[in-house]
C-alpha atoms as a PDB file:
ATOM      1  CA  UNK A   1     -42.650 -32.095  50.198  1.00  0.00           C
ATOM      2  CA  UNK A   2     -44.565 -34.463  52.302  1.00  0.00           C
ATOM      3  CA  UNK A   3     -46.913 -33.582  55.324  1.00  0.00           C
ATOM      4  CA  UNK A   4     -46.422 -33.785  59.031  1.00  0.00           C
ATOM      5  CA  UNK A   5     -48.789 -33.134  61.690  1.00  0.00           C
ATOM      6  CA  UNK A   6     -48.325 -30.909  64.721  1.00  0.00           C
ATOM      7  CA  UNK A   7     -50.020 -30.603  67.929  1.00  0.00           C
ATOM      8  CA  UNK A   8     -51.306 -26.962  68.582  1.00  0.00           C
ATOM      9  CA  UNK A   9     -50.013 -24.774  70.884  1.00  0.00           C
ATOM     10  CA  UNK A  10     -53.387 -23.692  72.711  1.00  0.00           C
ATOM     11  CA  UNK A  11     -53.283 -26.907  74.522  1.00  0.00           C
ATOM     12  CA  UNK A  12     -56.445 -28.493  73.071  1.00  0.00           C
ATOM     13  CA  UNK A  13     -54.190 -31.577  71.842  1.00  0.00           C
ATOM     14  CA  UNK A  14     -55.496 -30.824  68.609  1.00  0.00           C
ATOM     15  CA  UNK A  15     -53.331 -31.146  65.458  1.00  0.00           C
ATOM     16  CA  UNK A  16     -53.230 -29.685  62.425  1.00  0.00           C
ATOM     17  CA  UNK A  17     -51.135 -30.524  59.366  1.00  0.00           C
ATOM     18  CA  UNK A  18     -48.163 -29.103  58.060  1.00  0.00           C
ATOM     19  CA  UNK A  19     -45.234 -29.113  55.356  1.00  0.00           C
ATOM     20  CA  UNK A  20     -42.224 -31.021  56.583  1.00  0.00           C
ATOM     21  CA  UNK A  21     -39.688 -28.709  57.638  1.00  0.00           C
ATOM     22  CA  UNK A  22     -37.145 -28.748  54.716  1.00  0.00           C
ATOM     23  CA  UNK A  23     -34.234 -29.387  57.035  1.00  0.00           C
ATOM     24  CA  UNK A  24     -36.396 -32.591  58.269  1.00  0.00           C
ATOM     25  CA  UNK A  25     -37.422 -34.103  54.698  1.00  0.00           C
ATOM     26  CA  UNK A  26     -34.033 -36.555  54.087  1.00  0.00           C
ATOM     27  CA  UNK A  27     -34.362 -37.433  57.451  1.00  0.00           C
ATOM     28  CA  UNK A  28     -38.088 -38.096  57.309  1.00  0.00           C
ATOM     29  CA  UNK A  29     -37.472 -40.236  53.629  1.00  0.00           C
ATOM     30  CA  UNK A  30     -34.897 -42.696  55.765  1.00  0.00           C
ATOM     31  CA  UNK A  31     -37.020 -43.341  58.304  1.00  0.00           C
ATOM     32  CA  UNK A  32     -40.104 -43.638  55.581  1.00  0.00           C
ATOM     33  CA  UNK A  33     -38.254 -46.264  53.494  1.00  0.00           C
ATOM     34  CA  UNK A  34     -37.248 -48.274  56.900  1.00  0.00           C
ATOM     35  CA  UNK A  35     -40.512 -48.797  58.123  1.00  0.00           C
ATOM     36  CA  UNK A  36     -41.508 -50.088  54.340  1.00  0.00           C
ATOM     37  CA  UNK A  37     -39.087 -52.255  54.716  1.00  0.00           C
ATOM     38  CA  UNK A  38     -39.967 -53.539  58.099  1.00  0.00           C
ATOM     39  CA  UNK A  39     -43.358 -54.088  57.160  1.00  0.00           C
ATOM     40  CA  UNK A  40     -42.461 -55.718  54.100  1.00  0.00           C
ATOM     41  CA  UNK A  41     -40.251 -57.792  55.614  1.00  0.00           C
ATOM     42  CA  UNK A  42     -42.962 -58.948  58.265  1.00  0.00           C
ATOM     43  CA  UNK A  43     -45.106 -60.634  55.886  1.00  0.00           C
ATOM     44  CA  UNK A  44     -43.914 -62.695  52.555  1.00  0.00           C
ATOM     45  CA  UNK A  45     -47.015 -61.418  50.227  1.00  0.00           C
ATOM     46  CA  UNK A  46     -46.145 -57.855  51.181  1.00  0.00           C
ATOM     47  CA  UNK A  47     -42.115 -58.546  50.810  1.00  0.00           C
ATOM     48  CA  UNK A  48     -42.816 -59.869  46.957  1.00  0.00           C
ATOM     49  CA  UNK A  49     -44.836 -56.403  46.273  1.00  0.00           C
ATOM     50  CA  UNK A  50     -41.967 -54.172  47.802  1.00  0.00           C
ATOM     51  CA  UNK A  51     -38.906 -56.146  45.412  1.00  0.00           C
END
């Protein structure tokens, strides 16, 4: 699984990293592979890399 980071609870605003819940990780894998593709999109060199 991937990582995520979550703010503490102390209230520092600190973070500290942590697995991705296993309920979250299919969700989290769309929304990876839609921002690639946004990105990719944005720029032509980047688009020819991603096909």
């Amino acid at each position: 699984g991937g990582k995520a980071y979550q703010f503490q609870d102390d209230g520092s605003g600190k973070m500290k990293e942590i697995d991705i819940p296993s309920d979250l990780e299919d969700l989290v894998a769309s929304q990876q592979e839609q921002i690639i593709e946004r990105i990719a999109e944005s720029d032509d060199i980047l688009l020819e890399k991603y096909l």
